[in-house]
N, C-alpha and C. Protein backbone atom coordinates (compact mmCIF):
# COMPACT_ATOMS: atom_id res chain seq x y z
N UNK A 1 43.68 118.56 77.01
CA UNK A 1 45.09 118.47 76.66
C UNK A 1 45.24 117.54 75.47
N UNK A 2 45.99 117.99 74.75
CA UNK A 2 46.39 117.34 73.23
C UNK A 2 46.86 115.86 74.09
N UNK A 3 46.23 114.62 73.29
CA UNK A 3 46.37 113.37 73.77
C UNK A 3 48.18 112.65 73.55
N UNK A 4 48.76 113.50 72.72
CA UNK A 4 49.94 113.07 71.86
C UNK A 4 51.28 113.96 72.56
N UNK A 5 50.94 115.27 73.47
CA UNK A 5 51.52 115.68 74.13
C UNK A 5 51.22 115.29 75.77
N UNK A 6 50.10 114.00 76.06
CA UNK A 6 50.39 113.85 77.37
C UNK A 6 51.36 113.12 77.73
N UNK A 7 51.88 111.90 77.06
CA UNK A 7 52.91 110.75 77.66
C UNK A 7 53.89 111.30 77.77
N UNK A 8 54.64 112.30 76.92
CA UNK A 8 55.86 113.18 76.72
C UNK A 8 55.75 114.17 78.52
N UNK A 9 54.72 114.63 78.45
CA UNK A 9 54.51 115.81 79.35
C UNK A 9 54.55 114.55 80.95
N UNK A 10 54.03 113.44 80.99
CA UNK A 10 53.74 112.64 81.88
C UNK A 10 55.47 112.23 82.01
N UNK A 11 56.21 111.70 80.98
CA UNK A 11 57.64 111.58 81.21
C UNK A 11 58.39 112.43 81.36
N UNK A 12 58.00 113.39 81.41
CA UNK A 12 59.18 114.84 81.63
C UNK A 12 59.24 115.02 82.93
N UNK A 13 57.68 114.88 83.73
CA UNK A 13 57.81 115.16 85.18
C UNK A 13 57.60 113.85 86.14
N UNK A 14 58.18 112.96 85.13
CA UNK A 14 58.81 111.74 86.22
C UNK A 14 59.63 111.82 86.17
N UNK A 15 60.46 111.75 85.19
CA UNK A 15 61.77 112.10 85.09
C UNK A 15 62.67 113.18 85.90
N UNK A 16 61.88 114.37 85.78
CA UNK A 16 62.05 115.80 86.73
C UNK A 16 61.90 115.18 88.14
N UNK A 17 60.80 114.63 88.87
CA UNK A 17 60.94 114.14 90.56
C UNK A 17 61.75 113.15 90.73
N UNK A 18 62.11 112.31 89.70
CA UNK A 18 63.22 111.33 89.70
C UNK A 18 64.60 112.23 89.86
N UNK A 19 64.85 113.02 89.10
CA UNK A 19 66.47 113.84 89.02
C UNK A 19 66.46 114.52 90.36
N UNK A 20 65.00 114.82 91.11
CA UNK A 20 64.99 116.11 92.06
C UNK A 20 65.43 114.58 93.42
N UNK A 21 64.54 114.04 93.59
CA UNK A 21 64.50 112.95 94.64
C UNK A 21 66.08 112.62 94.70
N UNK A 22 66.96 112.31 93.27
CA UNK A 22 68.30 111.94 93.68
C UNK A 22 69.29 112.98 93.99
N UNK A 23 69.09 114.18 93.62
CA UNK A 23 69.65 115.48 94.24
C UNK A 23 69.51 115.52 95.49
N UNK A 24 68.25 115.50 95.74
CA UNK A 24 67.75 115.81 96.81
C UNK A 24 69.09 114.52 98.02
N UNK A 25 69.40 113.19 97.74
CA UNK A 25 70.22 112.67 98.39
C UNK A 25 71.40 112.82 98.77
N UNK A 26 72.03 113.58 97.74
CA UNK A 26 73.10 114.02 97.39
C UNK A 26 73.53 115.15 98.83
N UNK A 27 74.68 114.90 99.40
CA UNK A 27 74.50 115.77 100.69
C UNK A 27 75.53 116.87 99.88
N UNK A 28 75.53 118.14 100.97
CA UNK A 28 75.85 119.11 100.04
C UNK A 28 77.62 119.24 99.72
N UNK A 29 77.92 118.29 100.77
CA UNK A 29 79.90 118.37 100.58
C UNK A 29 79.43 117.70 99.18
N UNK A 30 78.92 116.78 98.69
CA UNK A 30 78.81 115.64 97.50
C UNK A 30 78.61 116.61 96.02
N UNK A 31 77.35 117.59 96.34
CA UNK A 31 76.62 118.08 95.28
C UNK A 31 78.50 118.97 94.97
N UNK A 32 79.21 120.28 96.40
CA UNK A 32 79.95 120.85 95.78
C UNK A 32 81.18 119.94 95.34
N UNK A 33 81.73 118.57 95.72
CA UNK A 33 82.83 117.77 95.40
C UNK A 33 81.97 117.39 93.79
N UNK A 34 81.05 117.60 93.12
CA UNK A 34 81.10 117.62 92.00
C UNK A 34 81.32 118.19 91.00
N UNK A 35 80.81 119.28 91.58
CA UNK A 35 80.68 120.79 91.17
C UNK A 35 82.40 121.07 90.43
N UNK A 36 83.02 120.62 91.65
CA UNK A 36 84.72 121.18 91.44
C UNK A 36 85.19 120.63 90.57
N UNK A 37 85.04 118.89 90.02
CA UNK A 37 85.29 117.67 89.42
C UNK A 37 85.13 118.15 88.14
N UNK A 38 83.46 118.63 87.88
CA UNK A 38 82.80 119.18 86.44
C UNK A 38 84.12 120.52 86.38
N UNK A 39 83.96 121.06 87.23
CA UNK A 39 84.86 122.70 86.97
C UNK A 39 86.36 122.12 86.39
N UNK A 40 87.20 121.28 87.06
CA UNK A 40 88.49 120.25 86.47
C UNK A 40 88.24 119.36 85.26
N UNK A 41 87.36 119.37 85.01
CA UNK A 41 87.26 118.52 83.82
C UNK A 41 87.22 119.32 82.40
N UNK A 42 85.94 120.08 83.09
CA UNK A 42 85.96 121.64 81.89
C UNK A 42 87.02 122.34 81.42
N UNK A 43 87.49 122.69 82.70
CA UNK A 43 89.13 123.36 82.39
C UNK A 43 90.34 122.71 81.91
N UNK A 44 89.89 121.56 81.90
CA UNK A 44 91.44 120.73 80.93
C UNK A 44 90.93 120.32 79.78
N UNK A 45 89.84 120.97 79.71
CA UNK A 45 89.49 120.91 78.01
C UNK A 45 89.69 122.08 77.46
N UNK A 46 90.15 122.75 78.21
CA UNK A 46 89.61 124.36 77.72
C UNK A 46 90.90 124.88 77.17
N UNK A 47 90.80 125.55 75.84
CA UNK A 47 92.34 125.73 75.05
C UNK A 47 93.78 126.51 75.93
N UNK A 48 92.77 127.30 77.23
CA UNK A 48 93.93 128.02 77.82
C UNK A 48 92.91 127.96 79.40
N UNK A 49 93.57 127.20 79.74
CA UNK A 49 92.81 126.74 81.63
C UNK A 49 93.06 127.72 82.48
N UNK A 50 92.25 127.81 83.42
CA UNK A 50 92.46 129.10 84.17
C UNK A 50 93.12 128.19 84.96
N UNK A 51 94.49 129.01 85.71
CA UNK A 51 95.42 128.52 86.04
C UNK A 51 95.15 128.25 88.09
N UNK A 52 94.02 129.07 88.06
CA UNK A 52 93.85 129.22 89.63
C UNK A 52 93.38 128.15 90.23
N UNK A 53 93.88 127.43 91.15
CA UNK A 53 93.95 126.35 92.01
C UNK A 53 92.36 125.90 92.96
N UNK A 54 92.36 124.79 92.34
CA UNK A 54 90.42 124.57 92.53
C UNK A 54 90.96 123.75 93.95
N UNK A 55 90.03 124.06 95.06
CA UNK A 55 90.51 123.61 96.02
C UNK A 55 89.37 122.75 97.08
N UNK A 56 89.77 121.28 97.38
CA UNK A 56 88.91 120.52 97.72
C UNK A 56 88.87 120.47 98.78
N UNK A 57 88.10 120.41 99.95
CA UNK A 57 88.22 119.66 101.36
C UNK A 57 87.92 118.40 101.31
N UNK A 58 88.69 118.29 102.37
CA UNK A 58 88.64 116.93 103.02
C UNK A 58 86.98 116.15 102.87
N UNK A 59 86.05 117.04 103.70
CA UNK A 59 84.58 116.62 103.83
C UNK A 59 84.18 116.36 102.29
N UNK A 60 84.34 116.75 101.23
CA UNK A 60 84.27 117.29 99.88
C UNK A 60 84.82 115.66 99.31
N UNK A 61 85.94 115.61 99.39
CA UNK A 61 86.59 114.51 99.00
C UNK A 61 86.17 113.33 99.82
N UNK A 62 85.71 113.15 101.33
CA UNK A 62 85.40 112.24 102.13
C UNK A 62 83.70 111.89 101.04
N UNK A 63 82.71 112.71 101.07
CA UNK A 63 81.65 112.45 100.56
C UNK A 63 81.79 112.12 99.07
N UNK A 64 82.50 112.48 98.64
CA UNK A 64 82.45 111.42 97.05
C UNK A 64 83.03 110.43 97.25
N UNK A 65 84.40 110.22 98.13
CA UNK A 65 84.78 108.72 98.17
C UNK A 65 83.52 107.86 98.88
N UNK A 66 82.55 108.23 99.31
CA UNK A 66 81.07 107.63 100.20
C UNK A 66 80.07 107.65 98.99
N UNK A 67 80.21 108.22 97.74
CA UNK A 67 79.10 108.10 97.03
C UNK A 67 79.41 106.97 96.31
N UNK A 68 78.48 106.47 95.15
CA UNK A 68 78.16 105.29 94.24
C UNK A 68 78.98 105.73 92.95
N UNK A 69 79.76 107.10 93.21
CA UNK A 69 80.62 107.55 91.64
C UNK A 69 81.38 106.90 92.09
N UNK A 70 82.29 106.13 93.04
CA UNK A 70 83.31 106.24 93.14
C UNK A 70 83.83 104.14 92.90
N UNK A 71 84.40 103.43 92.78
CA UNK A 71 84.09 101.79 92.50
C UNK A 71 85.25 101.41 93.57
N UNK A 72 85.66 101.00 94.30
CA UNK A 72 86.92 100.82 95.22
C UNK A 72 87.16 99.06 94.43
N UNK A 73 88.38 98.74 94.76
CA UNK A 73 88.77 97.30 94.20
C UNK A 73 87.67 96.52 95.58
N UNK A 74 87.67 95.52 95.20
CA UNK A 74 86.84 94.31 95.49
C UNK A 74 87.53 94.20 96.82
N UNK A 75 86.82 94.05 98.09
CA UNK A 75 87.60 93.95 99.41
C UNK A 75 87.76 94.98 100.13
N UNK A 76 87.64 96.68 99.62
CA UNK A 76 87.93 97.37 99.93
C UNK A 76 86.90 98.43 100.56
N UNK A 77 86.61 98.76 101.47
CA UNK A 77 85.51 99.56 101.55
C UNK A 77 85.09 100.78 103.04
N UNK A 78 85.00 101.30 103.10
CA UNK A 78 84.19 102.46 103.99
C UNK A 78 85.95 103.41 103.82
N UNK A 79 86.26 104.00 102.77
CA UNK A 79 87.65 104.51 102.87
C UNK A 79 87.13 106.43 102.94
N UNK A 80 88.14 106.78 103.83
CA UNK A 80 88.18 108.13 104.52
C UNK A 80 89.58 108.60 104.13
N UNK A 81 89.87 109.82 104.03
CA UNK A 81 90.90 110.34 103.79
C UNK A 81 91.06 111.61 105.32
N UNK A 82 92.32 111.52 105.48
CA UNK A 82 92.84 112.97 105.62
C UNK A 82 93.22 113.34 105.75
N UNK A 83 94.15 115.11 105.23
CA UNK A 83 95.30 115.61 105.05
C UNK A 83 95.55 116.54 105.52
N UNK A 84 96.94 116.36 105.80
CA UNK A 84 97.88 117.49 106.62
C UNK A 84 99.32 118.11 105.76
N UNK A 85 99.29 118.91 105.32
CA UNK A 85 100.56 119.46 105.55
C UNK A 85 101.89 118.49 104.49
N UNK A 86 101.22 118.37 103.16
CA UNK A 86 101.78 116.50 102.34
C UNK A 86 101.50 115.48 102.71
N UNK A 87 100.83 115.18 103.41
CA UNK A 87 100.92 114.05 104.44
C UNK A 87 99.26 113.60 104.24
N UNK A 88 99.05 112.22 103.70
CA UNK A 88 97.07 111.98 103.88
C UNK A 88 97.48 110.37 104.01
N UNK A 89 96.29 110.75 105.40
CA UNK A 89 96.06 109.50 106.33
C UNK A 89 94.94 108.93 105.74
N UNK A 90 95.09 107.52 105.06
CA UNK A 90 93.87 106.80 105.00
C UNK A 90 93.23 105.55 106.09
N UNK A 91 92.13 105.62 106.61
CA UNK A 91 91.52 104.87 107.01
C UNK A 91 90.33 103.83 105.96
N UNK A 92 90.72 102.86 106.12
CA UNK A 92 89.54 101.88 105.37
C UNK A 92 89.76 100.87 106.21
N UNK A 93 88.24 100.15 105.81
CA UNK A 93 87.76 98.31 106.27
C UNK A 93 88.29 97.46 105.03
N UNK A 94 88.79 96.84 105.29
CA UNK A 94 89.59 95.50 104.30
C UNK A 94 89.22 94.42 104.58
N UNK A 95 88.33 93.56 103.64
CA UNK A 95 88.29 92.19 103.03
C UNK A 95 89.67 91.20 102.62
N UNK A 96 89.96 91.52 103.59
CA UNK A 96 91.30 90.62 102.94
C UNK A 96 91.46 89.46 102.33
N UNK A 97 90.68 88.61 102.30
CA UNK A 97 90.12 87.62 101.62
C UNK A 97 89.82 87.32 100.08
N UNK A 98 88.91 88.60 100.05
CA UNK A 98 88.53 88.97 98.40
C UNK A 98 89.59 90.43 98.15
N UNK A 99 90.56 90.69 98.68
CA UNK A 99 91.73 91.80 98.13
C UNK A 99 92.47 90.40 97.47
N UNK A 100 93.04 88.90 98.42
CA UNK A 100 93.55 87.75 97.99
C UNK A 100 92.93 86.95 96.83
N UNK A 101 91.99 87.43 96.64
CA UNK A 101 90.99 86.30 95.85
C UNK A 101 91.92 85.84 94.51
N UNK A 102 92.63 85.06 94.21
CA UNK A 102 92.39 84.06 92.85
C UNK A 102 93.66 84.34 92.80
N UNK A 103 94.97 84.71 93.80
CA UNK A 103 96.18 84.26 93.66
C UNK A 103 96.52 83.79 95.24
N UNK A 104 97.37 82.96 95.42
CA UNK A 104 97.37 82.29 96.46
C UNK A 104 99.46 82.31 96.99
N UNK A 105 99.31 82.11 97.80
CA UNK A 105 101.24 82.71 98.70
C UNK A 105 101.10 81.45 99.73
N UNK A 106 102.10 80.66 99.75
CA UNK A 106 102.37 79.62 100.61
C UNK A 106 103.23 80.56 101.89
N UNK A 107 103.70 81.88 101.66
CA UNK A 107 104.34 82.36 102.52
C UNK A 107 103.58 82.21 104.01
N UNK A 108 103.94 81.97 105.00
CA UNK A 108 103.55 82.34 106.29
C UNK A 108 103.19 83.89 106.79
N UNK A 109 104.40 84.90 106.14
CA UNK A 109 104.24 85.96 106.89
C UNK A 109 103.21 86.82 106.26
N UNK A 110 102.38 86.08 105.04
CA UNK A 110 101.48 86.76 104.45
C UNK A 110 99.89 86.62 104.76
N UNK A 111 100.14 85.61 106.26
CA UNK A 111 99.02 84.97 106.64
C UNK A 111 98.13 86.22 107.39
N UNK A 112 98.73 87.24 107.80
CA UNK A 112 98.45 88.27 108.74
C UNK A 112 97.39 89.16 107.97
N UNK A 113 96.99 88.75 106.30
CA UNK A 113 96.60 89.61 105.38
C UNK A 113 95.37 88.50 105.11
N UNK A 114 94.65 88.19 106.15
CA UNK A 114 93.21 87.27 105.83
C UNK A 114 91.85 87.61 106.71
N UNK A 115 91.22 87.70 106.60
CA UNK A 115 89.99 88.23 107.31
C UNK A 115 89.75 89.58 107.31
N UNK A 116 89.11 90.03 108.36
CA UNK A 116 88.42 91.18 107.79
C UNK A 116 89.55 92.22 108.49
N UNK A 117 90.51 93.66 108.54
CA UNK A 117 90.65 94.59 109.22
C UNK A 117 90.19 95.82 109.37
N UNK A 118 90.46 96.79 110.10
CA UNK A 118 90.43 97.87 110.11
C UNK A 118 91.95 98.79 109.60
N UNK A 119 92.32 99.25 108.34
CA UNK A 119 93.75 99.32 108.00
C UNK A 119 93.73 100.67 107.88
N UNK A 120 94.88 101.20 108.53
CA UNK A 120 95.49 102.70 108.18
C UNK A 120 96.51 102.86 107.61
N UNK A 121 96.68 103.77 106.53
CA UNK A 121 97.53 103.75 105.93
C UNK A 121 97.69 105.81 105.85
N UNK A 122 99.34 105.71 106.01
CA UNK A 122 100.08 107.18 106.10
C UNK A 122 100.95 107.07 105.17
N UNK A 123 100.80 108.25 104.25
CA UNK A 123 101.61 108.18 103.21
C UNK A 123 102.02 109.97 103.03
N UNK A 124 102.86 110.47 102.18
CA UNK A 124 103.16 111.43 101.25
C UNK A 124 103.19 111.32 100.36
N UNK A 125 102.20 112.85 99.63
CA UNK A 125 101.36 112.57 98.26
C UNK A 125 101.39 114.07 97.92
N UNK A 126 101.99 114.06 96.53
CA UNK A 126 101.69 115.53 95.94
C UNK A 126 102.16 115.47 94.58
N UNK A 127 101.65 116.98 94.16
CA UNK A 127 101.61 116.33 92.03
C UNK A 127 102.51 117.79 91.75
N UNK A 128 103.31 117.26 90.38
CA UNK A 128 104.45 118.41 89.97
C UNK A 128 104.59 117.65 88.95
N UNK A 129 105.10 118.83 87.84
CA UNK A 129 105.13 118.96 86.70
C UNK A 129 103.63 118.03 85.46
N UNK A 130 102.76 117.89 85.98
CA UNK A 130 101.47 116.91 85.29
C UNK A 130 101.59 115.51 86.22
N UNK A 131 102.65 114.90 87.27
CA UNK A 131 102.74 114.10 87.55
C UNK A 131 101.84 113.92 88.97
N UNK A 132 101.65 112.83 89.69
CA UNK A 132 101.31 112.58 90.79
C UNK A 132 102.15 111.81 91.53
N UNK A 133 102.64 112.17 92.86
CA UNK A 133 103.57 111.13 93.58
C UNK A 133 103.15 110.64 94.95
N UNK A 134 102.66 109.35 95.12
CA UNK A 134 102.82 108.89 96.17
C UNK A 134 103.48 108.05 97.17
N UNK A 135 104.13 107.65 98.03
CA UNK A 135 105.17 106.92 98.99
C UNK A 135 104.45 107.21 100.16
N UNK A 136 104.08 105.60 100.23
CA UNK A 136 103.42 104.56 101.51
C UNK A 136 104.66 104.67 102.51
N UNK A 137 103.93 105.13 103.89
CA UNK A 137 105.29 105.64 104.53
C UNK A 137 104.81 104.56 106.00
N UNK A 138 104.02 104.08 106.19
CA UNK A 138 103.22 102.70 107.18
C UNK A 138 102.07 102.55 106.82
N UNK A 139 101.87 101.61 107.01
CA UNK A 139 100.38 100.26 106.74
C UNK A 139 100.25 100.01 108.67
N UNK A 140 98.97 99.84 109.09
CA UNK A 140 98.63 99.40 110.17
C UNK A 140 97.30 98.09 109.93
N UNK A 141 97.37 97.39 110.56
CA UNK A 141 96.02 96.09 110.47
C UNK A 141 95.61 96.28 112.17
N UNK A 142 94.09 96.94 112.59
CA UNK A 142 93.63 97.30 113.69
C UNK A 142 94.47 97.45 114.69
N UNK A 143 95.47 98.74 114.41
CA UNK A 143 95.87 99.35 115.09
C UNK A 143 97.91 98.88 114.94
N UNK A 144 98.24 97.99 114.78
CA UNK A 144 99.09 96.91 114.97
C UNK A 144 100.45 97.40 113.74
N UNK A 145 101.06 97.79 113.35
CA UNK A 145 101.68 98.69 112.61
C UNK A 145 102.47 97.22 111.44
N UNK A 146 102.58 97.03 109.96
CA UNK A 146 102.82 96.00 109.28
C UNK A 146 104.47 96.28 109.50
N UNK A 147 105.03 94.91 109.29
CA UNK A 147 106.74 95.57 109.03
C UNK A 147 107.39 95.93 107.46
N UNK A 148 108.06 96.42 107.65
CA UNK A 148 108.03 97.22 105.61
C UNK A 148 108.72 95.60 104.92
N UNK A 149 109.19 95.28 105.07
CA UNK A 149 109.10 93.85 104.40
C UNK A 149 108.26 93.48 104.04
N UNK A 150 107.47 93.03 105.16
CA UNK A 150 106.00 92.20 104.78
C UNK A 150 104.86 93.13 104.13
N UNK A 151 104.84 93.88 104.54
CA UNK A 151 104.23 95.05 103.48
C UNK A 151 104.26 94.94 101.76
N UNK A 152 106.02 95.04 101.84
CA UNK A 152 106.69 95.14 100.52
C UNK A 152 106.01 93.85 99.71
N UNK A 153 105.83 92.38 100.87
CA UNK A 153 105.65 91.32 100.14
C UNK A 153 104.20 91.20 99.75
N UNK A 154 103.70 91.88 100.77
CA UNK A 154 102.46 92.04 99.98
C UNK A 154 101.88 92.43 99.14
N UNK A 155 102.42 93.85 98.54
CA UNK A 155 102.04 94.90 97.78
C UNK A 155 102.64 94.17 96.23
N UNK A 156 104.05 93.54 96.61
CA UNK A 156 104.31 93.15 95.23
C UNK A 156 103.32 91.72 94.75
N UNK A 157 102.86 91.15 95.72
CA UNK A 157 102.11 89.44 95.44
C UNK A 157 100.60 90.11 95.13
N UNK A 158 99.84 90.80 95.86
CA UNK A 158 98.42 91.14 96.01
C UNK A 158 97.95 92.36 94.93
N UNK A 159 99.25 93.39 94.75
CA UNK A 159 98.38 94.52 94.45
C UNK A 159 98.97 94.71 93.19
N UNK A 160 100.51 95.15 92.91
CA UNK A 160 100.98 95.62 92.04
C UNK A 160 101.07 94.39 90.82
N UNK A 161 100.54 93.00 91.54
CA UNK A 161 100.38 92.30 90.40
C UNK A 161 99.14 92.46 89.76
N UNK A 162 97.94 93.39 90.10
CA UNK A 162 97.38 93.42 89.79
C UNK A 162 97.09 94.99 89.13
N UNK A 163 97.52 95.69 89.41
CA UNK A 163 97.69 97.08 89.14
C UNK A 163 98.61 97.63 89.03
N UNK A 164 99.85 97.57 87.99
CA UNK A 164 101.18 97.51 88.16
C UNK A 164 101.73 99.00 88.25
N UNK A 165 100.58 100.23 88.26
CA UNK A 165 101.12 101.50 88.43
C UNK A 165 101.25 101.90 90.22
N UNK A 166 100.60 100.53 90.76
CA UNK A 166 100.48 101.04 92.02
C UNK A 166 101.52 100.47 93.07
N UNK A 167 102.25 100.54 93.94
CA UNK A 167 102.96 100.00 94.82
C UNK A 167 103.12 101.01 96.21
N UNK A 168 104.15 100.71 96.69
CA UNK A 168 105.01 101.47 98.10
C UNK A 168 105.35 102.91 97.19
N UNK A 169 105.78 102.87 96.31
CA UNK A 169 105.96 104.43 95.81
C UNK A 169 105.44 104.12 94.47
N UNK A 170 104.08 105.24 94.32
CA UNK A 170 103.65 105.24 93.24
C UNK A 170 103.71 106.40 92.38
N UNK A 171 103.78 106.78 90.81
CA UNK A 171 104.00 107.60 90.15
C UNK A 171 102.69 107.23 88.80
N UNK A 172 102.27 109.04 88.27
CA UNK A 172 100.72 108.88 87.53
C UNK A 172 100.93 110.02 86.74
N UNK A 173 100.29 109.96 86.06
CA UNK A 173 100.18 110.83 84.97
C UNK A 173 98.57 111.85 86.11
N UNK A 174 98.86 113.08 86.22
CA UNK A 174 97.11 113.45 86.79
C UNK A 174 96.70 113.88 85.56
N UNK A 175 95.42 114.00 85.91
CA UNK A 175 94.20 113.61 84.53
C UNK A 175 93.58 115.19 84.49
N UNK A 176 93.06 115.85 83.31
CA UNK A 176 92.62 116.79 83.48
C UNK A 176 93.40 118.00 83.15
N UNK A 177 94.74 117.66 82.63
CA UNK A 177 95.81 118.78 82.79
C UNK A 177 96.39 119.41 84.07
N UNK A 178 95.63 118.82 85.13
CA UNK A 178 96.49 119.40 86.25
C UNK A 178 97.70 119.14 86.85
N UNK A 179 98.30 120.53 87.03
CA UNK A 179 99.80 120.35 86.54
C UNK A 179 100.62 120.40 88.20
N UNK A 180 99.84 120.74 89.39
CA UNK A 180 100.25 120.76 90.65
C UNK A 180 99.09 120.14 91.40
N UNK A 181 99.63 119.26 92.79
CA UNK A 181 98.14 119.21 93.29
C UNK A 181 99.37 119.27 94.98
N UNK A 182 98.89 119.85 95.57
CA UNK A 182 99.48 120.53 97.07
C UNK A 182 98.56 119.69 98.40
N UNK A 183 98.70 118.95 99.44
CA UNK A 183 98.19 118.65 100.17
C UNK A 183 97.95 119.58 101.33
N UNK A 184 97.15 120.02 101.56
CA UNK A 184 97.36 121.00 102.99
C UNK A 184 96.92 120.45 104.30
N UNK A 185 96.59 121.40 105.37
CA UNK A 185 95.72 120.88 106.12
C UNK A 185 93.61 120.77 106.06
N UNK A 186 93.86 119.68 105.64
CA UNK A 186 91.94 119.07 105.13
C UNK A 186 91.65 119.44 104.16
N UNK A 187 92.74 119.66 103.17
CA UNK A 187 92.39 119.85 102.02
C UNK A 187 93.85 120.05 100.71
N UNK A 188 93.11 120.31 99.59
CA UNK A 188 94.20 119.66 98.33
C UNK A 188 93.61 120.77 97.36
N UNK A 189 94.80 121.68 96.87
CA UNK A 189 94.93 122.32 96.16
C UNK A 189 94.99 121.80 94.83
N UNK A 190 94.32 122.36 93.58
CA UNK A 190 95.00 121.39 92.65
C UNK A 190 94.96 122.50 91.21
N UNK A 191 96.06 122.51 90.93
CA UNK A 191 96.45 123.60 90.06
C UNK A 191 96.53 123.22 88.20
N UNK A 192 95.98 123.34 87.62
CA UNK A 192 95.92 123.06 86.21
C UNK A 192 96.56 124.05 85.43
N UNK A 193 97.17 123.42 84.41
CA UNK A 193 97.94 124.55 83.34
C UNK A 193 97.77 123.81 81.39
């Protein structure tokens, strides 16, 4: 073998069991929740998008929010989705501690937002005209339901000072050109134009 074509030929098929080995991890809701992502991304580049509604499941969307694409804020972690009918229930584990990190509330009733929980959150969520709309409809801390006050005080001290598109009712531009996105049951329609 030509000495000048082995290192090339030696890096091609490390490289190749390297790409195969991380596929190979990739479970298959993950490989097709990409698949759809690449297909939405393509199509809102594309001068005239096919207008037909790419449609995700739940499992689909559960396994990419579980992969390493995805970065959650600091504190935030093992988050699950799932949807009914407009309606998506989130479950996540909360750091409440490092969600608080580096602003501080003498309030009392904000004390309930320290250590570690288990938090559910029920909201209504759906996208019209290019927009996205969501409205936080209860917050729970292991099981225990928040009161919309203290909620409110939280979201404005902890979150929306830090992310000011996000609150109790949030509004987005969706990305990609998609111009509808429909919640169903375990899954989300999402329509580009």
């Amino acid at each position: 073998m030509n000495p000048h074509l082995r290192c090339p030929l030696i890096a091609a098929c490390v490289f190749g069991l390297a790409f195969c080995a991380a596929a190979a991890k990739k479970s298959p809701d993950l490989v097709s929740a990409d698949r759809k992502i690449a297909h939405l991304e393509a199509n809102g580049r594309a001068l005239h998008p096919d207008p037909k509604p790419t449609t995700m499941t739940e499992t689909e969307i559960n396994a990419y929010l579980a992969s390493d694409e995805v970065q959650f804020p600091s504190g935030v972690e093992s988050v699950r989705l799932s949807g009914s009918n407009g309606t998506i229930a989130v479950a996540a584990k909360v750091v409440f501690d490092k969600v608080r990190e580096g602003i501080h509330s003498s309030n009392p009733l904000l004390s309930i937002f320290s250590g570690v929980h288990d938090v559910q959150v029920e909201t209504h969520a759906y996208g019209r005209a290019g927009q996205g709309y969501v409205h936080v409809d209860s917050v729970s801390l292991d099981g225990v339901e928040v009161p919309q006050f203290v909620l409110r005080l939280f979201v404005e001290k902890y979150i929306t000072s830090r992310y000011p598109n996000i609150g109790i009712d949030s509004q987005f531009k969706l990305p990609d050109r998609i111009d509808s996105a429909m919640v169903g049951q375990h899954q989300v329609g999402l329509a580009q134009k």
